[in-house]
PDB file of N, CA and C in Angstrom:
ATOM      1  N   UNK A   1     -39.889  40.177  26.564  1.00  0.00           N
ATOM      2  CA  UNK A   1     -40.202  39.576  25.284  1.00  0.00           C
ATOM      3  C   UNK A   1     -39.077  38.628  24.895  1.00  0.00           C
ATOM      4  N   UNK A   2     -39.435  37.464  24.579  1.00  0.00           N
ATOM      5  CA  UNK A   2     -38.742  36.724  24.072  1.00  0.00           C
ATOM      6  C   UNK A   2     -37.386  37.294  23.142  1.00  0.00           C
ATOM      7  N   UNK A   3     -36.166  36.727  22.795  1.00  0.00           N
ATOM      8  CA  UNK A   3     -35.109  37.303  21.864  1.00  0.00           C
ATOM      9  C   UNK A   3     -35.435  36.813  20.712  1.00  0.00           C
ATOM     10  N   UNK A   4     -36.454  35.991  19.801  1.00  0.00           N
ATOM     11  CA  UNK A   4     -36.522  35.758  18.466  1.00  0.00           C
ATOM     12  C   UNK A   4     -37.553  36.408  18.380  1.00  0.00           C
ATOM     13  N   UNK A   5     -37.819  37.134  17.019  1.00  0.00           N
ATOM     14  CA  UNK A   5     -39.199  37.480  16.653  1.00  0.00           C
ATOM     15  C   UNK A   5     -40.343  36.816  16.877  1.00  0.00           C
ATOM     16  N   UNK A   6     -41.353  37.391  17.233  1.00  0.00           N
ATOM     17  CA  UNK A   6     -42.870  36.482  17.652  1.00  0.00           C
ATOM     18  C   UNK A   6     -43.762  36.232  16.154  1.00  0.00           C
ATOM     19  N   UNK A   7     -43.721  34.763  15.954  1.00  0.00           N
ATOM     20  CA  UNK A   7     -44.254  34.792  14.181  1.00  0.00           C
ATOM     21  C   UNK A   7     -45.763  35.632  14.446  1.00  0.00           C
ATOM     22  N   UNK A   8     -46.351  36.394  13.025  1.00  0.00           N
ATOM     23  CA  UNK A   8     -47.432  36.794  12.940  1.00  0.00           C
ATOM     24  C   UNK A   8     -48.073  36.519  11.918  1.00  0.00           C
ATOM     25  N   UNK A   9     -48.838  35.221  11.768  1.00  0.00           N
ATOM     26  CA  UNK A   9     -49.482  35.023  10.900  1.00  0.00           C
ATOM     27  C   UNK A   9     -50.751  35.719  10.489  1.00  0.00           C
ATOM     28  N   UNK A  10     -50.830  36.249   8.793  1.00  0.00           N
ATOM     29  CA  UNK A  10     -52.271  36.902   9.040  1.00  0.00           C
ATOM     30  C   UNK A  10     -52.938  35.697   8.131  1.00  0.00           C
ATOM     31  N   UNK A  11     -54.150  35.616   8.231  1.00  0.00           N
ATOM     32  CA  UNK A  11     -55.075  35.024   7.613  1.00  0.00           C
ATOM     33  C   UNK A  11     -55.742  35.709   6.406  1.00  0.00           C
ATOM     34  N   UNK A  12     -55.490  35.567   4.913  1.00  0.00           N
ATOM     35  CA  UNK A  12     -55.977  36.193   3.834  1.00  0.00           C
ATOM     36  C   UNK A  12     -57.202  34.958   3.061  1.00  0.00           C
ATOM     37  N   UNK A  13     -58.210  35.134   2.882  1.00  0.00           N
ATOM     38  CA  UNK A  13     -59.182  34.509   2.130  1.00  0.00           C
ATOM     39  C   UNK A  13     -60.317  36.037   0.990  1.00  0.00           C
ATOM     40  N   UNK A  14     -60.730  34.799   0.192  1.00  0.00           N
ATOM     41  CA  UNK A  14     -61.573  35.945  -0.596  1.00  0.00           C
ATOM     42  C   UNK A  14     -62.322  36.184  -0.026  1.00  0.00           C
ATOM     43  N   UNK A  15     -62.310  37.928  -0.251  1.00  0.00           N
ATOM     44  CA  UNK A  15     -63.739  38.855  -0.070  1.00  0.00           C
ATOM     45  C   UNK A  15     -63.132  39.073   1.865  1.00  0.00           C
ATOM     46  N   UNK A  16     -61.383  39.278   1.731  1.00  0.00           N
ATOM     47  CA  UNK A  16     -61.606  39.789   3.090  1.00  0.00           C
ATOM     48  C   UNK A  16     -61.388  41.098   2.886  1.00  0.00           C
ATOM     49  N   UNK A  17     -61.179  42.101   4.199  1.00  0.00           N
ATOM     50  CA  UNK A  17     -61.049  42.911   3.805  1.00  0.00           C
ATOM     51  C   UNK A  17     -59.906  43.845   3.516  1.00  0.00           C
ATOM     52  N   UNK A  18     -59.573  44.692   2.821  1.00  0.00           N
ATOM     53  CA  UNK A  18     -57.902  44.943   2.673  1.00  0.00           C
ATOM     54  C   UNK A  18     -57.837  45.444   4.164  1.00  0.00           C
ATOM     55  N   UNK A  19     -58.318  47.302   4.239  1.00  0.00           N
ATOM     56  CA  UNK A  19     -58.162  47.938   5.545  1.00  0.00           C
ATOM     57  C   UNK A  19     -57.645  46.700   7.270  1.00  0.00           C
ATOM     58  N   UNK A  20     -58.750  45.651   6.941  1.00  0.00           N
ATOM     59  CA  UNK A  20     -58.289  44.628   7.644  1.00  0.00           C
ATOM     60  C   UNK A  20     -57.441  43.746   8.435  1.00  0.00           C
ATOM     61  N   UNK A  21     -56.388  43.411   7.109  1.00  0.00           N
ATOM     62  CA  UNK A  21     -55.154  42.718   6.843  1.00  0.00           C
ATOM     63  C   UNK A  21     -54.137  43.483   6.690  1.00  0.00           C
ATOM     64  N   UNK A  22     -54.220  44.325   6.211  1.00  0.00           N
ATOM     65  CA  UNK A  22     -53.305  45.683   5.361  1.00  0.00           C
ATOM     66  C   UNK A  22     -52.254  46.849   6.552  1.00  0.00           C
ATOM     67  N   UNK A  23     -53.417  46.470   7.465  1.00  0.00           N
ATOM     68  CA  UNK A  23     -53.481  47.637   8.571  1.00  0.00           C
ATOM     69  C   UNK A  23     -52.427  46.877   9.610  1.00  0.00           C
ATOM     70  N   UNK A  24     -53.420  45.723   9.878  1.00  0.00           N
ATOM     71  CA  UNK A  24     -52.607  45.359  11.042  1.00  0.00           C
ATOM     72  C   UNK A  24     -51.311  45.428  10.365  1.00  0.00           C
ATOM     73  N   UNK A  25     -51.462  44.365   9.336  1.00  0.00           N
ATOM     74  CA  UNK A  25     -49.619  44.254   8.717  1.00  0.00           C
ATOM     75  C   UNK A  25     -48.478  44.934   9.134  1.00  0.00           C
ATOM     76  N   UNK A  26     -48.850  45.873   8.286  1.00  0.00           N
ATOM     77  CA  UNK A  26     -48.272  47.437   8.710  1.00  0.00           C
ATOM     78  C   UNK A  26     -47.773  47.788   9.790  1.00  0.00           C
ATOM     79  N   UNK A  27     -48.776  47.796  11.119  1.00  0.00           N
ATOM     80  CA  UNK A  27     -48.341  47.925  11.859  1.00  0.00           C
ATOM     81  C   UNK A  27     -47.387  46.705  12.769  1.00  0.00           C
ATOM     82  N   UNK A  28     -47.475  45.855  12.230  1.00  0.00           N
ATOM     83  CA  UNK A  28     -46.432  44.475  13.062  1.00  0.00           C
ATOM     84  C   UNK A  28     -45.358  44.448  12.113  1.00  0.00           C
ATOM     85  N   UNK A  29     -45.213  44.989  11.226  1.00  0.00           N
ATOM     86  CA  UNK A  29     -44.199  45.230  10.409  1.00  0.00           C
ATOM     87  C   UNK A  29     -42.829  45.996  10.863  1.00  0.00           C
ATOM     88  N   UNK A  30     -43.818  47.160  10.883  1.00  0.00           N
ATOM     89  CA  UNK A  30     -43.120  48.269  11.480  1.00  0.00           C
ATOM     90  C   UNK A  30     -42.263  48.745  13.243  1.00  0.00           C
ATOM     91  N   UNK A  31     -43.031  47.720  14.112  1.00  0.00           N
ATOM     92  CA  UNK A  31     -42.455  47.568  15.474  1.00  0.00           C
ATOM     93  C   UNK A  31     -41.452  47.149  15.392  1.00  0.00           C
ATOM     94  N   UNK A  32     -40.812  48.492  16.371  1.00  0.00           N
ATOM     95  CA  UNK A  32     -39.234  47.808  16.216  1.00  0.00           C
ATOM     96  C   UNK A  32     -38.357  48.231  15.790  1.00  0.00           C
ATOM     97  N   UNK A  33     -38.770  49.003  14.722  1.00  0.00           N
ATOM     98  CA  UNK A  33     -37.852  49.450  13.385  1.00  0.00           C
ATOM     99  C   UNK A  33     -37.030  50.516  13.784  1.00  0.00           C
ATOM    100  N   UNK A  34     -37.538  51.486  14.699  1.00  0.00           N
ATOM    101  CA  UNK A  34     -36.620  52.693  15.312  1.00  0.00           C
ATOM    102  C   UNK A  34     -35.458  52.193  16.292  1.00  0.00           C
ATOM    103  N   UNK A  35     -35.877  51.069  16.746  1.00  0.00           N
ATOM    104  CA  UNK A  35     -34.853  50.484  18.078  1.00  0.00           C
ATOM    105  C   UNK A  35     -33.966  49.602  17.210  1.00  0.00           C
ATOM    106  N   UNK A  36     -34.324  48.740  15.979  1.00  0.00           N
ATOM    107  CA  UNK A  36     -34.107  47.764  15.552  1.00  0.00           C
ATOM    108  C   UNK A  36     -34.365  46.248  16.320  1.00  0.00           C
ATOM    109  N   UNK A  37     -35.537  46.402  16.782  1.00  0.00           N
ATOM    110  CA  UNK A  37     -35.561  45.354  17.646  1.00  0.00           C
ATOM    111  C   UNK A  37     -36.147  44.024  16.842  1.00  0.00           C
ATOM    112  N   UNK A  38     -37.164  44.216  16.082  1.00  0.00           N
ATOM    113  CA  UNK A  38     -37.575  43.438  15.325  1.00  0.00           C
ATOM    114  C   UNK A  38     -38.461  42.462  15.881  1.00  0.00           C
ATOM    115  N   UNK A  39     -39.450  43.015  16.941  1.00  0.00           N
ATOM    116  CA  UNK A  39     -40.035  41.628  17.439  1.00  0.00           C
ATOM    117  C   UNK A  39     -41.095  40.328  16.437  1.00  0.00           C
ATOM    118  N   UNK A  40     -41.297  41.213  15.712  1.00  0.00           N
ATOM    119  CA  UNK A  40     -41.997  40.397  14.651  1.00  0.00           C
ATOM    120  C   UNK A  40     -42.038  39.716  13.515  1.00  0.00           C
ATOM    121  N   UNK A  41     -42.513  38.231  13.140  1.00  0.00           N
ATOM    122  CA  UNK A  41     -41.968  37.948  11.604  1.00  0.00           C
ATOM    123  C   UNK A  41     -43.643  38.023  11.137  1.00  0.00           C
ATOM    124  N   UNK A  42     -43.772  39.114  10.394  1.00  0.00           N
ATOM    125  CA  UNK A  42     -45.010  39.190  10.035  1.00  0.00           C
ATOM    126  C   UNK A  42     -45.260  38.459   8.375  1.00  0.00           C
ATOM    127  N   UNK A  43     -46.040  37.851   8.460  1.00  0.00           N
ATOM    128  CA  UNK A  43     -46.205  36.998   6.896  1.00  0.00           C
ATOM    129  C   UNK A  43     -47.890  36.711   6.975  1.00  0.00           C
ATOM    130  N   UNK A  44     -48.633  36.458   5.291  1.00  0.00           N
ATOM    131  CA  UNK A  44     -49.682  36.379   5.061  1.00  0.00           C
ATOM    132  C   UNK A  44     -49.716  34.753   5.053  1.00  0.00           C
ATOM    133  N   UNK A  45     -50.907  34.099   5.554  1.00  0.00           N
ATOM    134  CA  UNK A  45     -51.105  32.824   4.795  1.00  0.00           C
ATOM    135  C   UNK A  45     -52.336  32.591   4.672  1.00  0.00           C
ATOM    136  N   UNK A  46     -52.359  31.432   3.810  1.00  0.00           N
ATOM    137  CA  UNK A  46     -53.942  31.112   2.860  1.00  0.00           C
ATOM    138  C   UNK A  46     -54.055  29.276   2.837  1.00  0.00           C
ATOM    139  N   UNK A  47     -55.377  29.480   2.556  1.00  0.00           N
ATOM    140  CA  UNK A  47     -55.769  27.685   2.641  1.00  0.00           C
ATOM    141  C   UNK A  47     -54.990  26.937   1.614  1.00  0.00           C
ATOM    142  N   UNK A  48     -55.048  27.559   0.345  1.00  0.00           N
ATOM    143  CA  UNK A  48     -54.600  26.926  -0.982  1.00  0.00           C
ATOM    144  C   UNK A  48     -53.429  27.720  -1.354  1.00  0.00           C
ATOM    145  N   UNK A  49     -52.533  27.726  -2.373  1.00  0.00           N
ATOM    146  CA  UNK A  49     -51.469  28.508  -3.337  1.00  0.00           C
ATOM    147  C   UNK A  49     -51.790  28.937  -4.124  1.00  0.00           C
ATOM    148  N   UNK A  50     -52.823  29.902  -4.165  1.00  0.00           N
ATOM    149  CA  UNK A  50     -53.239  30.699  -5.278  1.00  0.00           C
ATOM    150  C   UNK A  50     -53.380  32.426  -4.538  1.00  0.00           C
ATOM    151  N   UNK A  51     -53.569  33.047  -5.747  1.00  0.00           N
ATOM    152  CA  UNK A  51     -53.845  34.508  -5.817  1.00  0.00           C
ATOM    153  C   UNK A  51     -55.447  34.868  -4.560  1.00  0.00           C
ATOM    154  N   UNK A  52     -55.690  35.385  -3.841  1.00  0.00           N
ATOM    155  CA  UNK A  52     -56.692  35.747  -2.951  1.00  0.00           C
ATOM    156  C   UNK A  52     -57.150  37.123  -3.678  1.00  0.00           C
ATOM    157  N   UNK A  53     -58.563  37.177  -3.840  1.00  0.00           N
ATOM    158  CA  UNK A  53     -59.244  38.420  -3.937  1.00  0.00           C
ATOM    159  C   UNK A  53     -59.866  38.808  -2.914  1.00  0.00           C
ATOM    160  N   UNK A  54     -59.724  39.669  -2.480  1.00  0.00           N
ATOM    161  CA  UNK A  54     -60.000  40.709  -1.263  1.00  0.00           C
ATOM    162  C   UNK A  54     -61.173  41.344  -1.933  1.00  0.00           C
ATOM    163  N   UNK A  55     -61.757  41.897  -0.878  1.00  0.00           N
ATOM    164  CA  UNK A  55     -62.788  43.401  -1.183  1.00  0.00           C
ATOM    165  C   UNK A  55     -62.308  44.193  -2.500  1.00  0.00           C
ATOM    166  N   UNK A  56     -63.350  43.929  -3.280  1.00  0.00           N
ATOM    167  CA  UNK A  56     -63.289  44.764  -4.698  1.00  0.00           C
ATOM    168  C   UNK A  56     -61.898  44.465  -5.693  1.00  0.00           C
ATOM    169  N   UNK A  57     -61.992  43.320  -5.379  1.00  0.00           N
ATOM    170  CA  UNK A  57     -61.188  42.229  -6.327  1.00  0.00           C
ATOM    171  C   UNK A  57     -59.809  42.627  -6.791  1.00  0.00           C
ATOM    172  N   UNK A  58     -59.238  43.066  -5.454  1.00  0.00           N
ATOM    173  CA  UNK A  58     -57.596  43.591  -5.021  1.00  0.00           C
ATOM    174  C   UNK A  58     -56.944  41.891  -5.118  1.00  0.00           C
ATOM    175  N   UNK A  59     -56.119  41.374  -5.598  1.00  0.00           N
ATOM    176  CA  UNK A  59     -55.427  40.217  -5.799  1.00  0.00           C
ATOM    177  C   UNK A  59     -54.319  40.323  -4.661  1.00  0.00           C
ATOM    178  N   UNK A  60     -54.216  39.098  -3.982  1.00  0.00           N
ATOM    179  CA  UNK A  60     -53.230  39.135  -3.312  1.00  0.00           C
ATOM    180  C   UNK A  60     -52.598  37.850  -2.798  1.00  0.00           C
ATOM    181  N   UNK A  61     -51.285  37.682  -3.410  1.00  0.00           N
ATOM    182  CA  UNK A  61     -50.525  36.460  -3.429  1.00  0.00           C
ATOM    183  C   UNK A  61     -50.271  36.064  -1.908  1.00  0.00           C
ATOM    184  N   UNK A  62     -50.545  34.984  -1.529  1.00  0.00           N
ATOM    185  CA  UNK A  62     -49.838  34.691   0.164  1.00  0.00           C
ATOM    186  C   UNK A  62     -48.414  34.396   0.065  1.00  0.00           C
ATOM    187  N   UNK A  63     -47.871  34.379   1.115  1.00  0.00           N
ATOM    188  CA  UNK A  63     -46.691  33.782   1.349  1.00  0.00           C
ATOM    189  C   UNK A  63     -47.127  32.311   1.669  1.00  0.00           C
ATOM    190  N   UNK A  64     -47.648  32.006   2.066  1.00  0.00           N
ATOM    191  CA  UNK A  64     -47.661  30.177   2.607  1.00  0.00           C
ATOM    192  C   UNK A  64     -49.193  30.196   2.796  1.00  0.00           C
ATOM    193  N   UNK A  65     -49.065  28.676   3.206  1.00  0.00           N
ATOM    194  CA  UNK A  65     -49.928  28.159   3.250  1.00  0.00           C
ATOM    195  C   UNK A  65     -50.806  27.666   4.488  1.00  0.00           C
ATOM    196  N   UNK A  66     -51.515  27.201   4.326  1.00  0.00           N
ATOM    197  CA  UNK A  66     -51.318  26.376   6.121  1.00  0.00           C
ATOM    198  C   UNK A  66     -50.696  25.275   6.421  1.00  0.00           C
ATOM    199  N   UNK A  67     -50.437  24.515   5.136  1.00  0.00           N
ATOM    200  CA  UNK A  67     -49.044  23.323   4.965  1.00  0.00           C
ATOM    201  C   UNK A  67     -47.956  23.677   5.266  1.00  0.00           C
ATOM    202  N   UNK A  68     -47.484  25.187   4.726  1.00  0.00           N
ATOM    203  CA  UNK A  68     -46.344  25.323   5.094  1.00  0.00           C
ATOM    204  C   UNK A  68     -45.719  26.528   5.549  1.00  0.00           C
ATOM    205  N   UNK A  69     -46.484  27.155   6.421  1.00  0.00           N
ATOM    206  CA  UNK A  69     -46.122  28.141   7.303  1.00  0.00           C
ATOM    207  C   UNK A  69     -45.348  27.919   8.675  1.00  0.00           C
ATOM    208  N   UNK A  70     -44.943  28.963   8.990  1.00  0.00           N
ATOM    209  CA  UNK A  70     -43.983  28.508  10.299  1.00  0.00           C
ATOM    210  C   UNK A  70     -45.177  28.866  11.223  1.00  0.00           C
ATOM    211  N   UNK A  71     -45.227  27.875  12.447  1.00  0.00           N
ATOM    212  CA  UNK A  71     -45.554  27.665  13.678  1.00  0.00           C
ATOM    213  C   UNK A  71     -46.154  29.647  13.715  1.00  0.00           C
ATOM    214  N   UNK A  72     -47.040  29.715  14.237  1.00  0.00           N
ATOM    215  CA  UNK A  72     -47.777  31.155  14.229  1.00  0.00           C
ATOM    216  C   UNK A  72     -47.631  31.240  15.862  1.00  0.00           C
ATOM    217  N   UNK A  73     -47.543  32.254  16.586  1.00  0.00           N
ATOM    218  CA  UNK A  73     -47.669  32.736  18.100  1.00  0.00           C
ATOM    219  C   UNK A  73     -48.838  33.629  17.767  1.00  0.00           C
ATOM    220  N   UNK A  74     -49.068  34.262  16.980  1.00  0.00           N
ATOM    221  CA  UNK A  74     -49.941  35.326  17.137  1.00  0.00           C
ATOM    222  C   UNK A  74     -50.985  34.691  15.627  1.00  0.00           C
ATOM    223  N   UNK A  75     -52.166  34.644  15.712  1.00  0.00           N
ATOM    224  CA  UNK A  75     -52.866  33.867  14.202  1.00  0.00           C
ATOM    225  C   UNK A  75     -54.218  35.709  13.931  1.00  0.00           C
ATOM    226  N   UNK A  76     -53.940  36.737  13.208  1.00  0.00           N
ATOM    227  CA  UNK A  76     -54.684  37.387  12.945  1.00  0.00           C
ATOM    228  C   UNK A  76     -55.954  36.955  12.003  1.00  0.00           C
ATOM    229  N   UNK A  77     -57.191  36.982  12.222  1.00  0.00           N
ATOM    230  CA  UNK A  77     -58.130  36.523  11.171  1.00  0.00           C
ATOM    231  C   UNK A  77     -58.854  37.811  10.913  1.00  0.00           C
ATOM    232  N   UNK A  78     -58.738  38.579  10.279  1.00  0.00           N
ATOM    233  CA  UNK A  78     -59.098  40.351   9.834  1.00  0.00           C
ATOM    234  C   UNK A  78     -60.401  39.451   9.112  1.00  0.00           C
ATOM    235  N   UNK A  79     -61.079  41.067   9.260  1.00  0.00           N
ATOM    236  CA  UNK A  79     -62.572  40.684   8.490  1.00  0.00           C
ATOM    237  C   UNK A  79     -63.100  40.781   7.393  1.00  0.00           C
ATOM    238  N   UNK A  80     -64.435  40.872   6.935  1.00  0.00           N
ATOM    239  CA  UNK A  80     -64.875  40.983   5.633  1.00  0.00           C
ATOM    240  C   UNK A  80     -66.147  40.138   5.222  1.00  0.00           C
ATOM    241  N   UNK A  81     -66.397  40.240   4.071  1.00  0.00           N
ATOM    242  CA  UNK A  81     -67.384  38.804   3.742  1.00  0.00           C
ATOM    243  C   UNK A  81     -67.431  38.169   3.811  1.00  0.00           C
ATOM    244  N   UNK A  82     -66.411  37.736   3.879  1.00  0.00           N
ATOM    245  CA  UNK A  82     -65.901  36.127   3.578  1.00  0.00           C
ATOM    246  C   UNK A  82     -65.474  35.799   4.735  1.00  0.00           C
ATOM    247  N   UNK A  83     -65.868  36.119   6.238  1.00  0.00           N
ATOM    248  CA  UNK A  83     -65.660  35.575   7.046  1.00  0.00           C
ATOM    249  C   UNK A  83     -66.770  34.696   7.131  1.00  0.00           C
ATOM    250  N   UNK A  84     -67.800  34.669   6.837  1.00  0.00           N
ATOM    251  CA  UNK A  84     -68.876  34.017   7.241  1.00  0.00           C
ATOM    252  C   UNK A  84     -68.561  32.403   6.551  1.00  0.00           C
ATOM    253  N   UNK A  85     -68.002  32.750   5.207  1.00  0.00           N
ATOM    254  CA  UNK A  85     -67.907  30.947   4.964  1.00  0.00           C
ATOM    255  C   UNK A  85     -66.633  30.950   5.786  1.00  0.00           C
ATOM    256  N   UNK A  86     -65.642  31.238   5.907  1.00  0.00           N
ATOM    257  CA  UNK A  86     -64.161  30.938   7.295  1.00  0.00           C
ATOM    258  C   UNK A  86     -64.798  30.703   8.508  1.00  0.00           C
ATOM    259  N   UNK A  87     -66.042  30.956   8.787  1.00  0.00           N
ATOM    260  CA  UNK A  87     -66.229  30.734  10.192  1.00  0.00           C
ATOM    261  C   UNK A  87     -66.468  29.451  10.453  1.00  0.00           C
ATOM    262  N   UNK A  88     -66.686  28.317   9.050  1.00  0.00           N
ATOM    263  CA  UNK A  88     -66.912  27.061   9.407  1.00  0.00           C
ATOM    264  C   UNK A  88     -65.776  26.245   9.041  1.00  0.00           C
ATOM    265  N   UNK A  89     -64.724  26.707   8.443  1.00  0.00           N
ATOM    266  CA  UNK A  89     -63.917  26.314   7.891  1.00  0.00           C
ATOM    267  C   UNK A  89     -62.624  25.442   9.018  1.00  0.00           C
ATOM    268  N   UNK A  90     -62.776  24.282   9.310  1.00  0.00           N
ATOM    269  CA  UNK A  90     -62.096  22.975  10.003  1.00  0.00           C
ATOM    270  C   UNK A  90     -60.647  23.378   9.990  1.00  0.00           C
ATOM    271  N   UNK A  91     -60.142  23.835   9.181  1.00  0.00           N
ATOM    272  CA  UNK A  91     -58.446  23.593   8.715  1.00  0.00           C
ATOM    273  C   UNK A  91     -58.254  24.766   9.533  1.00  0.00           C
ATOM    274  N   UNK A  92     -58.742  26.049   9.981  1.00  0.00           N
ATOM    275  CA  UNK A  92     -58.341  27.308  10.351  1.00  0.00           C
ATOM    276  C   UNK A  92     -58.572  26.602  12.024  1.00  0.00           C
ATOM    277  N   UNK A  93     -59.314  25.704  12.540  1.00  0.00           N
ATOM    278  CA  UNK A  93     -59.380  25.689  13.850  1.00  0.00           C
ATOM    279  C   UNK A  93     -58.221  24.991  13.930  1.00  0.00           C
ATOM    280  N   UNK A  94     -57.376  24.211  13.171  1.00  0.00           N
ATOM    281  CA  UNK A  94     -56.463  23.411  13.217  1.00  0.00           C
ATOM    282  C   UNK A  94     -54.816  24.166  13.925  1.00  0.00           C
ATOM    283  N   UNK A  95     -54.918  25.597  13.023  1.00  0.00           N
ATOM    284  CA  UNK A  95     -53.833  26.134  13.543  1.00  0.00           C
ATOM    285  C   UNK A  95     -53.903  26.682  14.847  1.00  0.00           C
TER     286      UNK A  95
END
């Protein structure tokens, strides 16, 4: 494995799902932590700079954007309702 952390971008839009996003997080968060190895920079990002409502209207602030996120190695797109309008969405094939 590479010596810098591997970025992990997750993908948050409305009506995804928490269990989803929440989960993986968690777990790319947490790798590492007993060794201190740290392979991961795990961070949320979103189309716009606003608040995201998730499944049952859980609010959740991103860290960035797709303007201004760091370079992603790993791009998570977790599921939900709201994948169906993301599935056409141009700017997400971009990253």
């Amino acid at each position: 494995m590479a010596n810098h952390p591997r970025n992990v971008a997750i993908f948050i839009f409305d009506e995804v799902e928490v269990l989803d996003f929440c989960g993986p997080f968690e777990v790319f968060s947490v790798t590492g932590r007993r060794d201190g190895s740290n392979p991961f920079n795990v961070y949320t990002v979103a189309q716009e700079p606003r608040p995201i409502l998730a499944r049952n209207e859980l609010s959740i602030n991103p860290r960035y954007t797709f303007s201004d996120c760091p370079a992603p190695d790993i791009l998570l797109i977790p599921g939900g309702f709201g994948t169906r309008r993301e599935m056409n969405n141009g700017e997400i094939h971009g990253i």
